[in-house]
N, C-alpha and C. Protein backbone atom coordinates (compact mmCIF):
# COMPACT_ATOMS: atom_id res chain seq x y z
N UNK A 1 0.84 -1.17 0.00
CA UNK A 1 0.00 0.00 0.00
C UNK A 1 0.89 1.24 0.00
N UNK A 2 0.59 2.08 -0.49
CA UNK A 2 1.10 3.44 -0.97
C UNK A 2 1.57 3.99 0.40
N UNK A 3 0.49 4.28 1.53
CA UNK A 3 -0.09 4.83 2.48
C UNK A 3 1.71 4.56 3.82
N UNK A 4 2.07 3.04 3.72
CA UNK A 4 3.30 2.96 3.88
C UNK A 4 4.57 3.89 3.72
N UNK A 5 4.65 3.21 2.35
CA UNK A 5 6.04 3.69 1.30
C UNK A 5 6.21 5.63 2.04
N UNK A 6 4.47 6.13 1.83
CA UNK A 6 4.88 7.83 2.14
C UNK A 6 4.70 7.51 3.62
N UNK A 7 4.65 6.87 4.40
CA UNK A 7 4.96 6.94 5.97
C UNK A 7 6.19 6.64 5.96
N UNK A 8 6.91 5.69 5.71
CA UNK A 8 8.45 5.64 6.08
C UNK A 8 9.35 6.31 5.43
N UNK A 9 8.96 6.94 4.02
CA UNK A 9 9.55 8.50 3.80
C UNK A 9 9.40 9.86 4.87
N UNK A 10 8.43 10.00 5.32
CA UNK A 10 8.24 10.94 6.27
C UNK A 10 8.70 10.70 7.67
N UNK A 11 8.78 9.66 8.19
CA UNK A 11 9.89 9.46 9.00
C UNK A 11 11.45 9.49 8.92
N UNK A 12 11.72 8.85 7.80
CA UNK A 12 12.72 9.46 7.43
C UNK A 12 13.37 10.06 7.59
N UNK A 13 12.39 11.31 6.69
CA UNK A 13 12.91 12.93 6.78
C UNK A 13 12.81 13.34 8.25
N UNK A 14 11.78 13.11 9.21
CA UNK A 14 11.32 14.02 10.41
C UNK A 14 13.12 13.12 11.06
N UNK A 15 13.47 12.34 11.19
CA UNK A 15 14.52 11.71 11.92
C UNK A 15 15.90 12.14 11.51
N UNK A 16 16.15 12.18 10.10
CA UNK A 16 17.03 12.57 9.37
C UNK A 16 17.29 14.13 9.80
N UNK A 17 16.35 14.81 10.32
CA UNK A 17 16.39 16.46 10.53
C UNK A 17 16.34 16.45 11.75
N UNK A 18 16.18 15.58 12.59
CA UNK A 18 16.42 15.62 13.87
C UNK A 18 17.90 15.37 14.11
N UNK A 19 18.33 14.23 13.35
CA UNK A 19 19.64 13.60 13.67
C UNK A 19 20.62 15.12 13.39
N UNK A 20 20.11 15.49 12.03
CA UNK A 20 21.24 16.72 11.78
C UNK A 20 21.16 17.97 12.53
N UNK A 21 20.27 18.39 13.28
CA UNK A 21 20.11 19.26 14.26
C UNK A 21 20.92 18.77 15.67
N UNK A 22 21.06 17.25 16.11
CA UNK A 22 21.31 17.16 16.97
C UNK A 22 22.91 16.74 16.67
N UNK A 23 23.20 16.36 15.89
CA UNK A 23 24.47 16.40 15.41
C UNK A 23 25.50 17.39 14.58
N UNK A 24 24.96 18.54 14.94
CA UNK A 24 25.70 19.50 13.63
C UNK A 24 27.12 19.31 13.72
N UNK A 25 27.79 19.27 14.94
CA UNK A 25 29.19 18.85 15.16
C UNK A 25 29.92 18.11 14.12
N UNK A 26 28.86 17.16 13.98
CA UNK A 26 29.48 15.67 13.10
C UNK A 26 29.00 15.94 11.90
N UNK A 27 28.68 16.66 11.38
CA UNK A 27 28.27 16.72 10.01
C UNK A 27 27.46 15.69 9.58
N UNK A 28 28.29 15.08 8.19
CA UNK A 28 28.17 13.59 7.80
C UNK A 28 28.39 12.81 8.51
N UNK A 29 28.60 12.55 9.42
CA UNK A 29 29.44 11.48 10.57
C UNK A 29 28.22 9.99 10.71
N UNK A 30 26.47 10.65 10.32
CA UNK A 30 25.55 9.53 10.54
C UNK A 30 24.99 9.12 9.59
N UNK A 31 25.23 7.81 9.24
CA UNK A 31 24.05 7.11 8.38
C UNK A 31 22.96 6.47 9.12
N UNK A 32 21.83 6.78 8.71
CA UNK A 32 20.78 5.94 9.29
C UNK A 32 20.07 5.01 8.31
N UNK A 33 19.47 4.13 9.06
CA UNK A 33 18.34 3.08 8.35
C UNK A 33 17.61 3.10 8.71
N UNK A 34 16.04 3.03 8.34
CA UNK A 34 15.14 3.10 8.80
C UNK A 34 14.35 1.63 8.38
N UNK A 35 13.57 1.06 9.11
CA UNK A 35 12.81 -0.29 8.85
C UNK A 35 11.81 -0.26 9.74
N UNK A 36 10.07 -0.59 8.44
CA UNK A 36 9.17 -0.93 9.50
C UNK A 36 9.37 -2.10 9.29
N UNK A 37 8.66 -3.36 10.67
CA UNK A 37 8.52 -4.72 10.17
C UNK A 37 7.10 -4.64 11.04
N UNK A 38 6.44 -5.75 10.56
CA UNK A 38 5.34 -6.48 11.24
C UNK A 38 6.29 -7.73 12.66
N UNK A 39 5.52 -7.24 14.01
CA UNK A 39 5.63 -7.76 15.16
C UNK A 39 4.93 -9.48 15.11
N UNK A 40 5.36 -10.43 15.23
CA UNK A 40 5.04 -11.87 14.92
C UNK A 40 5.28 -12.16 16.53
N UNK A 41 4.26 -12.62 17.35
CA UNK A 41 4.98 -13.47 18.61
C UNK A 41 4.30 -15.12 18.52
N UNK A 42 5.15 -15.86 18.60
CA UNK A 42 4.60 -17.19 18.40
C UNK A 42 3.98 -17.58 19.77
N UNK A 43 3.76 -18.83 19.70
CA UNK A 43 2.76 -19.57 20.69
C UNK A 43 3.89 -20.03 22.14
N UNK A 44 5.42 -20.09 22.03
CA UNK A 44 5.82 -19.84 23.35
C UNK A 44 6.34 -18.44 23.64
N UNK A 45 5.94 -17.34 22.58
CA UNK A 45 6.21 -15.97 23.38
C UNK A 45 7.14 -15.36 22.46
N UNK A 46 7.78 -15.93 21.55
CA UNK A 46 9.35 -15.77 20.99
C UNK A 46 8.46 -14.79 19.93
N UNK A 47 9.42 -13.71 19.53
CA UNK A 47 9.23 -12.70 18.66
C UNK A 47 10.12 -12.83 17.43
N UNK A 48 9.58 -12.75 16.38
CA UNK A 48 9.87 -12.34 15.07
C UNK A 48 9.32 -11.20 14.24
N UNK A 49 10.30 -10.58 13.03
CA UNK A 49 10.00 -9.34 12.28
C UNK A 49 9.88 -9.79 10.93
N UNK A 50 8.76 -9.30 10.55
CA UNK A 50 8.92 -9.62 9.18
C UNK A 50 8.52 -8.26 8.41
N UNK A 51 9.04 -7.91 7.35
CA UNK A 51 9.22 -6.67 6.50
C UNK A 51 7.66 -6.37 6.25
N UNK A 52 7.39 -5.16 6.28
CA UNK A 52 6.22 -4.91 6.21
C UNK A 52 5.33 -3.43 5.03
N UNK A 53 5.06 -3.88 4.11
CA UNK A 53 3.79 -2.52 3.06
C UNK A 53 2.72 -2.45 3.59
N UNK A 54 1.80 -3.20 3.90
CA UNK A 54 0.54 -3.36 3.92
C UNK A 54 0.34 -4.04 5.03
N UNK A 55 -0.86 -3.41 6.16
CA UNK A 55 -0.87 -4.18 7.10
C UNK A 55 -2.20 -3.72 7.89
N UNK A 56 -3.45 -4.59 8.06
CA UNK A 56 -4.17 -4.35 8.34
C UNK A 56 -5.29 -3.91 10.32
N UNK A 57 -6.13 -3.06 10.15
CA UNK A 57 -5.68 -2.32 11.51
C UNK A 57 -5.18 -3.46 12.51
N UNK A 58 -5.35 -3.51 13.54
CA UNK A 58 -4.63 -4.34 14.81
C UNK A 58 -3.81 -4.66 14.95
N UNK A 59 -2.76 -4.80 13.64
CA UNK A 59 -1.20 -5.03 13.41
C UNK A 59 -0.23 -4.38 14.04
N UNK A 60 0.69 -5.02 14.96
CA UNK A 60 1.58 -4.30 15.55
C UNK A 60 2.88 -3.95 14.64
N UNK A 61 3.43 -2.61 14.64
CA UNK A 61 4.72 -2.66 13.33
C UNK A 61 5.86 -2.18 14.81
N UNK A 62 6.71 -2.31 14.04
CA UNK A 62 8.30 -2.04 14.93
C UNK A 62 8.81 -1.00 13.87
N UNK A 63 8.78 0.31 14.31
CA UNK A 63 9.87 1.33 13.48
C UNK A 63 10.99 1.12 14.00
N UNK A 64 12.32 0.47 13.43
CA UNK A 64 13.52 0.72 13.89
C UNK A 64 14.26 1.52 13.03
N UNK A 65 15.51 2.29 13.91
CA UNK A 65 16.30 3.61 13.28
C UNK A 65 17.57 3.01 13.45
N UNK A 66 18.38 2.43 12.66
CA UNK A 66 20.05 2.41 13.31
C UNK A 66 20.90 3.44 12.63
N UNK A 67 21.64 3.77 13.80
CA UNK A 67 22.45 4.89 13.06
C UNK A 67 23.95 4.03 13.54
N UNK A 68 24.11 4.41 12.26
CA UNK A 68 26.19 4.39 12.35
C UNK A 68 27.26 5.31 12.49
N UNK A 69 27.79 5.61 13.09
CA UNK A 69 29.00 6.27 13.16
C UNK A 69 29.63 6.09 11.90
N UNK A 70 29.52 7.15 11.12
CA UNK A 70 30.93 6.46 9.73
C UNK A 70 32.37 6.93 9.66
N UNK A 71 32.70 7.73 11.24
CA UNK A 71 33.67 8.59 11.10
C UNK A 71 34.66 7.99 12.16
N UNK A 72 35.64 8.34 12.52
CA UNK A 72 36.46 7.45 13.31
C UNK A 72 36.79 8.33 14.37
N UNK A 73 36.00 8.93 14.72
CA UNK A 73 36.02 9.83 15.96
C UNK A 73 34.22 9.65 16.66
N UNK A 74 34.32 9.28 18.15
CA UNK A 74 33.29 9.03 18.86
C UNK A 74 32.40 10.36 18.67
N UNK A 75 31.15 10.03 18.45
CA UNK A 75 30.14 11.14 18.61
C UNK A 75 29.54 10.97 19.99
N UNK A 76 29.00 12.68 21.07
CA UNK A 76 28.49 12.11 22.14
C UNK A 76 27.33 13.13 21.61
N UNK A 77 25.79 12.67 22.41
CA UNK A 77 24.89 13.16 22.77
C UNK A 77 24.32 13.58 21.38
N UNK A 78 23.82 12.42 20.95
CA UNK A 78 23.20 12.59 19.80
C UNK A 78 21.30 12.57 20.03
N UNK A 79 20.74 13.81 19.98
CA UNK A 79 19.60 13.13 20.28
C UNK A 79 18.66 12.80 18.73
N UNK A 80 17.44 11.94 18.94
CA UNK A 80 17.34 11.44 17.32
C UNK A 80 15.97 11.02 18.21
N UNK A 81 14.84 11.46 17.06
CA UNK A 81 13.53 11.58 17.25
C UNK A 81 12.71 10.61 16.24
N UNK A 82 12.00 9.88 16.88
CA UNK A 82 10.85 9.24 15.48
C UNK A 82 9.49 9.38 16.07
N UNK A 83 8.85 9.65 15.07
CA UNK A 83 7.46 10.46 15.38
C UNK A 83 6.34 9.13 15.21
N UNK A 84 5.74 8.93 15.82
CA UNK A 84 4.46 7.73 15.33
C UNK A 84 3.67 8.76 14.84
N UNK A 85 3.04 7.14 12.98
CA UNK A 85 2.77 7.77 12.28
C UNK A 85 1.53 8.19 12.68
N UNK A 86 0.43 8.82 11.50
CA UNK A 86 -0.99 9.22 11.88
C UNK A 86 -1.83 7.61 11.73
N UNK A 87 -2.69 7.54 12.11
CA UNK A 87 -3.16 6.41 12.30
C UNK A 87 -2.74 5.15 13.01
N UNK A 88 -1.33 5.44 13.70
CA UNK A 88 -1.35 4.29 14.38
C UNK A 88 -0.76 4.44 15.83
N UNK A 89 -0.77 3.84 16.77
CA UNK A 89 -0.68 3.97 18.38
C UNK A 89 0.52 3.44 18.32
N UNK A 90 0.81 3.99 19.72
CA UNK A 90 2.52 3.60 20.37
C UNK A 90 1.65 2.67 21.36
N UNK A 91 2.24 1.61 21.47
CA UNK A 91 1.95 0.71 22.27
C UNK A 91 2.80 0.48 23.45
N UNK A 92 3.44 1.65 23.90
CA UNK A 92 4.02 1.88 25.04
C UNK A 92 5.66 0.75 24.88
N UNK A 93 5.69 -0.05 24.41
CA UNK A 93 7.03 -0.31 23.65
C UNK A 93 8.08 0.79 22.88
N UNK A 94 9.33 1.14 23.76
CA UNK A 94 9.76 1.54 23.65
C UNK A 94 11.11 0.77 23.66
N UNK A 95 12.53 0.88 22.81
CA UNK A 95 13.71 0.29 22.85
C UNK A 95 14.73 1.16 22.16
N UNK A 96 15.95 2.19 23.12
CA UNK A 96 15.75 1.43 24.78
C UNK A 96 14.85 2.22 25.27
N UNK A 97 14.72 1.35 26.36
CA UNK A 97 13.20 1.88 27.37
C UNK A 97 13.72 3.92 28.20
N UNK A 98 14.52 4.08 28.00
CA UNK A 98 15.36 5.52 28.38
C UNK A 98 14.49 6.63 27.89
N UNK A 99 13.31 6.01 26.26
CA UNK A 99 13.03 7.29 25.59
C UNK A 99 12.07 8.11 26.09
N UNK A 100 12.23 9.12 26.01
CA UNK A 100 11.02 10.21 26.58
C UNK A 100 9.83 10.19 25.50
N UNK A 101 8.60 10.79 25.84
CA UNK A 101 7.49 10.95 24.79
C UNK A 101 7.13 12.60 24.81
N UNK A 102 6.42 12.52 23.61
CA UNK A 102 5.86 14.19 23.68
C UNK A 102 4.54 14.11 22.60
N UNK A 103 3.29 14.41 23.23
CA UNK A 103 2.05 14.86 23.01
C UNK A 103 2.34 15.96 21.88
N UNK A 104 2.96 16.80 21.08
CA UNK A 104 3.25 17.90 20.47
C UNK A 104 4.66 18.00 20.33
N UNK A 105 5.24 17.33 20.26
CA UNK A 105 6.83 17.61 19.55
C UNK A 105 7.48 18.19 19.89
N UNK A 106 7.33 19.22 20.85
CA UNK A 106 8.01 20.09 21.35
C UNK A 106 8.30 19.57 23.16
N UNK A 107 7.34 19.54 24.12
CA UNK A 107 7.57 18.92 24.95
C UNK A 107 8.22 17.48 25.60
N UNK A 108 9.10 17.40 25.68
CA UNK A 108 9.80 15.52 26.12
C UNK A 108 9.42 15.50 27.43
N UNK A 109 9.15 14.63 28.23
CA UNK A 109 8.76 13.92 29.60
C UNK A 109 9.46 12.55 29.29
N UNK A 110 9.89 11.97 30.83
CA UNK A 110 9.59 10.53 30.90
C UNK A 110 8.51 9.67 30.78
N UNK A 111 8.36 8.79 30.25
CA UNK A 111 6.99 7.87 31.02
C UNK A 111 6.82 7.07 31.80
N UNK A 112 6.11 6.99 31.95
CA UNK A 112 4.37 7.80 31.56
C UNK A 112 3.91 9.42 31.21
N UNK A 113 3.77 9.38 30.11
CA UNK A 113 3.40 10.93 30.49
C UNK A 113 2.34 11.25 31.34
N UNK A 114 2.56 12.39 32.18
CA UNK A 114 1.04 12.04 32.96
C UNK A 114 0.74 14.03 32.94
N UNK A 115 -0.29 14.30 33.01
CA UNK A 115 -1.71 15.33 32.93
C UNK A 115 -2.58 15.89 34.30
N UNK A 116 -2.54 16.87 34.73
CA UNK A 116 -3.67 17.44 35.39
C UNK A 116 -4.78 17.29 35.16
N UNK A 117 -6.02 16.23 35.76
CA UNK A 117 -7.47 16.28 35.11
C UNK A 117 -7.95 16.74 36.68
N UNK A 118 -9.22 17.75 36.79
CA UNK A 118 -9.63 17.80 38.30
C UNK A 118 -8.55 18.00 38.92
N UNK A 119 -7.27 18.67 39.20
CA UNK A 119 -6.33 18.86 39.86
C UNK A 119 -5.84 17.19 40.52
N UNK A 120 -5.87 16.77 39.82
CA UNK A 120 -5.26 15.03 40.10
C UNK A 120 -4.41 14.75 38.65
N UNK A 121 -3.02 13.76 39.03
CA UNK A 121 -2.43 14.02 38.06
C UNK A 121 -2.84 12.15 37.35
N UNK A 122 -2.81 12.75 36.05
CA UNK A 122 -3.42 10.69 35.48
C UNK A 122 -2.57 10.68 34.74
N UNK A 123 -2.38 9.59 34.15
CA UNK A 123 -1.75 8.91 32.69
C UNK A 123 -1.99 9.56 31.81
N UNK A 124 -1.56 9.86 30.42
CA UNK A 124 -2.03 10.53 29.15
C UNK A 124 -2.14 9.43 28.67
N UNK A 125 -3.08 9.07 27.75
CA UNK A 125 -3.37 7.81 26.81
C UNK A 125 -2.16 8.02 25.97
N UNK A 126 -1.68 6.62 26.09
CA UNK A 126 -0.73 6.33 24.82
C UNK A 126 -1.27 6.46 23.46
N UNK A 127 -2.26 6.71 23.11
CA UNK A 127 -3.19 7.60 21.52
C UNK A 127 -2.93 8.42 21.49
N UNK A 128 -2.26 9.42 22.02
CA UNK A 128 -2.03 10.74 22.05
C UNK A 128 -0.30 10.98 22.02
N UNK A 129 0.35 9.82 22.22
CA UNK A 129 1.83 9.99 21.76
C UNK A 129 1.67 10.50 20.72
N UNK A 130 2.91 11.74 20.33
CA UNK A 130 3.20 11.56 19.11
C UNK A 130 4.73 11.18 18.64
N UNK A 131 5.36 11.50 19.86
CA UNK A 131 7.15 11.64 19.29
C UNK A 131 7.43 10.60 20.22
N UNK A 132 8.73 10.20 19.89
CA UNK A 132 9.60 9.17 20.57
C UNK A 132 11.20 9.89 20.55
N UNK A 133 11.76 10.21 21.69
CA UNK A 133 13.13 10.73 21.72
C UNK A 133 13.62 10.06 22.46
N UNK A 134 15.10 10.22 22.12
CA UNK A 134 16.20 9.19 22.98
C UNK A 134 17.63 9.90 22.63
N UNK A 135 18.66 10.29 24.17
CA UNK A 135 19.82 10.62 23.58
C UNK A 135 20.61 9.41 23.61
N UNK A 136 21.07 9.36 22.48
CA UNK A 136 22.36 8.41 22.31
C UNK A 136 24.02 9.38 23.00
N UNK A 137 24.01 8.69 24.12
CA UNK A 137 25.18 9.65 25.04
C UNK A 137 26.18 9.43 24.16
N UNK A 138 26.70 8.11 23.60
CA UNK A 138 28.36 7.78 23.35
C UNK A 138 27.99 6.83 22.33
N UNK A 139 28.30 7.18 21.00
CA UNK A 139 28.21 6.36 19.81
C UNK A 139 29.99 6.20 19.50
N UNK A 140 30.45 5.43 19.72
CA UNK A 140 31.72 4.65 19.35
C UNK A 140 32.23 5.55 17.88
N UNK A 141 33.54 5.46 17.77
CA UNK A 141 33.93 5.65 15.94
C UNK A 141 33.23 4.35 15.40
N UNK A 142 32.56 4.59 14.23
CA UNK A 142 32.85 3.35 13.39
C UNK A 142 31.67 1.90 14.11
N UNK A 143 30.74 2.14 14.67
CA UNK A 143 29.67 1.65 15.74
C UNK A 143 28.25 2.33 15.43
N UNK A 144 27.46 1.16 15.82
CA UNK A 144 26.04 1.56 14.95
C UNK A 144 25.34 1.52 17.03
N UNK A 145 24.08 2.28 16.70
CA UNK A 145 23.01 1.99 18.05
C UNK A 145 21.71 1.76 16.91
N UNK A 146 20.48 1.17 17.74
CA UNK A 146 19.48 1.75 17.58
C UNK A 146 18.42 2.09 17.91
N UNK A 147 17.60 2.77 17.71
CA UNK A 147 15.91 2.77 18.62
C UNK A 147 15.21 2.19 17.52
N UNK A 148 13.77 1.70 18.58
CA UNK A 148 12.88 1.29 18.06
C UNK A 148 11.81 1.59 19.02
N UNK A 149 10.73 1.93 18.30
CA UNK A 149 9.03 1.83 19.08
C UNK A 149 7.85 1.32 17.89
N UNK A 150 7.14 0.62 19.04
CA UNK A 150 6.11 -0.57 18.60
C UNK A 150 4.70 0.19 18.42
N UNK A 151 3.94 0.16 17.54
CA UNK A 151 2.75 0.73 16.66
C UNK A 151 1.66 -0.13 16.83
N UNK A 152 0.06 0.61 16.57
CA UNK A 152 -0.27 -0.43 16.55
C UNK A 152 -1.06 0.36 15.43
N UNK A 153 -1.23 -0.31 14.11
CA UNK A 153 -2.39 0.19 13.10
C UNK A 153 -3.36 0.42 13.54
N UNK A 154 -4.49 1.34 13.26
CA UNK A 154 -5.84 2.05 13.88
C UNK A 154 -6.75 1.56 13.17
């Protein structure tokens, strides 16, 4: 489905402009990859990925980002953002679990994010994620990391 192909272009880009904002130091220094897959857990629990276009609602996907160091000097404090797309939920899977969330792109918290309702503070529904951030403190010369967060089609 089409609807894909321009979602993992637009992540992409939103990550790709994060990475270079948070890296201006390093210039070129990052290659990234980006991969959705479809989430598979078998019948004793064990997880598998399988590459994913098309995938109908209730489907859990895995956006993963690896970035590489291509330069031979350590990069520190890289921060690098992936946005869940429109139509589908963060299923509170986060890897690594370190990443902050933000309702509007601009705000990061830990999670849970949590809200003032009635002067009591609650949970924010994970439907209302939109960003996923994570600093990568110490990327090695020549050494890949990566994040990932788990979706669920709407």
């Amino acid at each position: 489905m089409q609807y894909f192909n321009l979602l993992r272009t637009t992540i992409f880009v939103a990550v790709a402009f994060t990475v270079s904002l948070g890296a201006a130091h390093a210039d070129d220094a990052l290659k990234m990859n980006l991969s959705a897959n479809k989430v598979i857990k078998n019948a004793e629990g064990g997880i598998s990925y399988l590459p994913v276009s098309t995938a109908p609602a209730g489907t859990v996907i895995q956006y993963k980002a690896n970035y590489t160091n291509t330069i031979s000097k350590d990069i520190n404090n890289v921060m690098v953002t992936l946005p869940i797309p429109a139509n589908m939920t963060f299923t509170g899977d986060a890897l690594p679990a370190s990443a902050q969330a933000s309702i509007d792109g601009k705000n990061y918290a830990d999670m849970p994010l949590m809200r003032k309702v009635d002067g009591k503070l609650v949970k924010i529904p994970l439907s209302e994620y939109r960003t996923l951030r994570w600093n990568i403190k110490l990327l090695p010369a020549n050494k890949s990391a990566a994040v990932a967060l788990n979706t669920k089609v709407s």
